[in-house]
C-alpha atoms as a PDB file:
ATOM      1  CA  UNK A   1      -3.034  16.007  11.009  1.00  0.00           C
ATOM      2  CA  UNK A   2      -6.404  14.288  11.619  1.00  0.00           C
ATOM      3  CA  UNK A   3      -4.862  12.315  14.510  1.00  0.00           C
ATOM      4  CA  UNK A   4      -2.898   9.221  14.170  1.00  0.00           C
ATOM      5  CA  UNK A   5      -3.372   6.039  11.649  1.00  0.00           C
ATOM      6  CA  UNK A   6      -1.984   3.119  12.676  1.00  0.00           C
ATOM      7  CA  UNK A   7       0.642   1.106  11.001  1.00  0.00           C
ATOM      8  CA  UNK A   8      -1.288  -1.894   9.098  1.00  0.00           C
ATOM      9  CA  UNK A   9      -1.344  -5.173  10.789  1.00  0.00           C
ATOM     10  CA  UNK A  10       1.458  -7.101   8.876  1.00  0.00           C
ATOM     11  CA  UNK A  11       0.717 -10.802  10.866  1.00  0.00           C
ATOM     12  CA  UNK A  12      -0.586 -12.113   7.521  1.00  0.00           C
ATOM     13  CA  UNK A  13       2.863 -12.071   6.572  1.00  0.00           C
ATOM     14  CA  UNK A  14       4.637 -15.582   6.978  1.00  0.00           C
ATOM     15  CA  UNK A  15       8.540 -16.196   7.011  1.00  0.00           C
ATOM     16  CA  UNK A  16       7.935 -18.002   3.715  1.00  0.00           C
ATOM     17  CA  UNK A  17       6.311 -14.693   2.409  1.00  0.00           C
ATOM     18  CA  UNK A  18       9.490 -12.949   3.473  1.00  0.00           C
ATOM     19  CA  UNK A  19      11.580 -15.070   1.465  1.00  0.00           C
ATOM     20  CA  UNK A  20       9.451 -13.867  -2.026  1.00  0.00           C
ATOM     21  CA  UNK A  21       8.459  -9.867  -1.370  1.00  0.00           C
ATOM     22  CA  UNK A  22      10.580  -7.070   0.117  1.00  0.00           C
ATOM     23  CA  UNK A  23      10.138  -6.901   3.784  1.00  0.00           C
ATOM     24  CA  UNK A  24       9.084  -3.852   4.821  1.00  0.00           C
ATOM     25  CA  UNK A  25      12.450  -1.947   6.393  1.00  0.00           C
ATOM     26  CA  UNK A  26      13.264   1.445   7.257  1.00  0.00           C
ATOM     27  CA  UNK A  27      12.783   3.355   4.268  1.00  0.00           C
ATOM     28  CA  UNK A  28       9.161   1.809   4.173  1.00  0.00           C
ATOM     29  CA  UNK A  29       8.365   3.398   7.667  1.00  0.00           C
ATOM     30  CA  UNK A  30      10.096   6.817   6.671  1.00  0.00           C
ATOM     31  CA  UNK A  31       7.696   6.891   3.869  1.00  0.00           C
ATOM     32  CA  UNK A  32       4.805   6.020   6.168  1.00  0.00           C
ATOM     33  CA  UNK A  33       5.736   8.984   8.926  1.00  0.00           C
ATOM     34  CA  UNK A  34       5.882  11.237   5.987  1.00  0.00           C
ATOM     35  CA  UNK A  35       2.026  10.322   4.799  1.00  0.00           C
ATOM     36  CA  UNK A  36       1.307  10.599   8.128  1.00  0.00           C
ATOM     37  CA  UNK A  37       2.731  13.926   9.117  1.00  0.00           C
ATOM     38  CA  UNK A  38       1.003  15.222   5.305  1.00  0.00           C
ATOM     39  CA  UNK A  39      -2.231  13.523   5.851  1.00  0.00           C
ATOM     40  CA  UNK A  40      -4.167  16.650   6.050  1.00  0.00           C
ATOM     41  CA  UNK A  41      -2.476  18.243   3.380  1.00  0.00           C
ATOM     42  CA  UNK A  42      -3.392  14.640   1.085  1.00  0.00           C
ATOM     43  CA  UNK A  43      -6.709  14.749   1.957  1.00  0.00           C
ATOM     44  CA  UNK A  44      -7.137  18.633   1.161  1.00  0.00           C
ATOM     45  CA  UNK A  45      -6.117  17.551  -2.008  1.00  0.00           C
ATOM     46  CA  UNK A  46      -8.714  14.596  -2.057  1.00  0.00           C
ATOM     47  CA  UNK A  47      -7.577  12.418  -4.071  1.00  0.00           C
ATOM     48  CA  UNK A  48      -9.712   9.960  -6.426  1.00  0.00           C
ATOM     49  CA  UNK A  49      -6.623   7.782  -7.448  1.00  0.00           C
ATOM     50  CA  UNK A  50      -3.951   6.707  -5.556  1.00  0.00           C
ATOM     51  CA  UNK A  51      -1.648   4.084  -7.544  1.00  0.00           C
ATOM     52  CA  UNK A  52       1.871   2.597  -6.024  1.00  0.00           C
ATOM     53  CA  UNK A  53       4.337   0.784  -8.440  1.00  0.00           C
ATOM     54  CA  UNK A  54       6.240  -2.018  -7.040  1.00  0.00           C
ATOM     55  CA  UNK A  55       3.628  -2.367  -3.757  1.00  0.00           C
ATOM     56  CA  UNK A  56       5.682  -5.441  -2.475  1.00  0.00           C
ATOM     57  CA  UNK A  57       3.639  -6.201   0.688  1.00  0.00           C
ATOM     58  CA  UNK A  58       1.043  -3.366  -0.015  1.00  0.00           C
ATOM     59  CA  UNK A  59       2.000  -1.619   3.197  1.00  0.00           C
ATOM     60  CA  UNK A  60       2.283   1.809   1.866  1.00  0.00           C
ATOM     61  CA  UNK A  61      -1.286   1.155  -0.289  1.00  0.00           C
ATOM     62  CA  UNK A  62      -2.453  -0.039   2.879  1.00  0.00           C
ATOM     63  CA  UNK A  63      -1.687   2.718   4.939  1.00  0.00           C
ATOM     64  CA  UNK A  64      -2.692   5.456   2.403  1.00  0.00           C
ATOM     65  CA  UNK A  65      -6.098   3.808   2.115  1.00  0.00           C
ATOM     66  CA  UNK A  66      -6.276   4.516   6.262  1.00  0.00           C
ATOM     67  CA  UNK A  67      -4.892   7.855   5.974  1.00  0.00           C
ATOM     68  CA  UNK A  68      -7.772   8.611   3.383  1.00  0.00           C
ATOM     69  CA  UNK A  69     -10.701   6.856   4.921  1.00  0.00           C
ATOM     70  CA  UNK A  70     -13.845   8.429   5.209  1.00  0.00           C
ATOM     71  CA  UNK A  71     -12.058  11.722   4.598  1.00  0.00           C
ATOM     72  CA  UNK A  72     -11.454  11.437   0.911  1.00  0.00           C
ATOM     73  CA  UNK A  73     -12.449   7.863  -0.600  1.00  0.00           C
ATOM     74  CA  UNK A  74      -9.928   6.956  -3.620  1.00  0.00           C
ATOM     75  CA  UNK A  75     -10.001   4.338  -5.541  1.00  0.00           C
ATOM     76  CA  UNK A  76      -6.223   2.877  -4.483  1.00  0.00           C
ATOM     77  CA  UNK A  77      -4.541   0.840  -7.236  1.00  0.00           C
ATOM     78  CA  UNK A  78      -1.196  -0.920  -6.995  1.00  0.00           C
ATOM     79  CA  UNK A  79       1.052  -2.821  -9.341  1.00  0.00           C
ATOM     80  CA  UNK A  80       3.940  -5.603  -8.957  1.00  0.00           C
ATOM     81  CA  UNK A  81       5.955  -7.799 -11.017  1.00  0.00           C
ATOM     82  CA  UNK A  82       5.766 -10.161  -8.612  1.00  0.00           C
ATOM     83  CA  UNK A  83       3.030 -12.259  -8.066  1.00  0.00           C
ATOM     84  CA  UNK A  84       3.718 -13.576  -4.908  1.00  0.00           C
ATOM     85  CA  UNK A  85       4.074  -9.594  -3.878  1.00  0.00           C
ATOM     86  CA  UNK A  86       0.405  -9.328  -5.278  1.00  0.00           C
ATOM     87  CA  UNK A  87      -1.220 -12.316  -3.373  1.00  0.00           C
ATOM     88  CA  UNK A  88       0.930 -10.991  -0.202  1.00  0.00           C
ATOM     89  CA  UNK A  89      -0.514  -7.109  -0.548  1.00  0.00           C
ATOM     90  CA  UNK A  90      -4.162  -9.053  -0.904  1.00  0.00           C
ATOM     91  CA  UNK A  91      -3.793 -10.688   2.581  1.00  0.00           C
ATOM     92  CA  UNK A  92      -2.205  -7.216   4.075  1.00  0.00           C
ATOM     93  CA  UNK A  93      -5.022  -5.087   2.666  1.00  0.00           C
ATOM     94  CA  UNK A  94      -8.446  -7.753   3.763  1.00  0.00           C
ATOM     95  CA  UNK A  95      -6.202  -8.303   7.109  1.00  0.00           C
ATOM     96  CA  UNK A  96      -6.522  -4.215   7.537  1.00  0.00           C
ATOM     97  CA  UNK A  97     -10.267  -3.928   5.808  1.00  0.00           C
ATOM     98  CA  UNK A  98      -8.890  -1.948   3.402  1.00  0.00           C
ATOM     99  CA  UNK A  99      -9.700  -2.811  -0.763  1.00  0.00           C
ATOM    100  CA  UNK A 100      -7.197  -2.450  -3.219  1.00  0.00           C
ATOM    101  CA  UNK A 101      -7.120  -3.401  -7.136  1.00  0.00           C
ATOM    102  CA  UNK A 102      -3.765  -5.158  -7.380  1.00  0.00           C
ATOM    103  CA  UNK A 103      -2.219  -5.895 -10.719  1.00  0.00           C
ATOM    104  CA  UNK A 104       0.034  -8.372 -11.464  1.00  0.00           C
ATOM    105  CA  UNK A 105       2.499  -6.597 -14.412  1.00  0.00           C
ATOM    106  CA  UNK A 106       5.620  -5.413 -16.048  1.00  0.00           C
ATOM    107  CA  UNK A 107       5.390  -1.670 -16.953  1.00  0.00           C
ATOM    108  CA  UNK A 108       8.516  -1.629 -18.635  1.00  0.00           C
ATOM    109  CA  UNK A 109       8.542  -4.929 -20.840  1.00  0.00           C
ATOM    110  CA  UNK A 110       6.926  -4.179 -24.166  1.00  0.00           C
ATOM    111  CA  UNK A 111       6.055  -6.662 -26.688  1.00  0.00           C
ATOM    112  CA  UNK A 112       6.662  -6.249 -30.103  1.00  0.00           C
END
C-alpha cells in the first residue's frame, strides 16, 4: 500500500440528500478498505478507465480517484438512474477535488 487515502469528505451531503440516494452504510466502507488494502496492486495495473454503475453518492468513484492520484491518472466515469444520485456524486467529487464524468442513465431500459 502507498500509505493511507482518506475517506472522502461526505459534508456536502444534506438530510434532504439522504432521503433521494443510498446513504453510504457498511457494505460501502467494506468496499472502500478493500481498494485500500489493493491500492498498490490497482495502480500496478494502472488503470485508464475506471467506471462504477449505480454511484449513488459517488463515494466509491471518489475514493478510487484518491487511491489513483498521481500514481496512475484514469479517466473515472460513473453512471446512475437517479438524478438526484448524479447531482449528489457532483458535490461529493468537487467537495474532494476529485473530477468525475457522471451520467445520468438506464443501462437496462431499451427502446424499441
Amino acid at each position: 500500500m502507498f500509505g493511507s487515502v482518506s475517506t472522502p469528505d461526505l459534508s456536502s451531503i444534506t438530510d434532504e440528500d439522504k432521503n433521494h440516494v443510498y446513504d453510504p452504510s457498511e457494505d460501502t466502507f467494506l468496499l472502500l478498505d478493500t481498494l485500500e488494502h489493493d491500492s498498490q496492486l490497482i495502480i500496478s495495473k494502472k488503470p485508464t478507465l475506471i467506471l462504477e454503475i449505480g454511484c449513488g453518492s459517488g463515494i466509491v468513484s471518489v475514493f478510487s480517484a484518491k487511491v489513483l492520484d498521481a500514481h496512475s491518472p484514469a479517466f473515472i466515469m460513473c453512471t446512475d438512474i437517479n438524478k438526484h444520485a448524479a447531482n449528489v456524486a457532483q458535490r461529493v467529487s468537487q467537495t474532494n477535488g476529485q473530477s468525475l464524468e457522471i451520467v445520468v442513465t438506464d443501462l437496462v431500459k431499451h427502446e424499441l
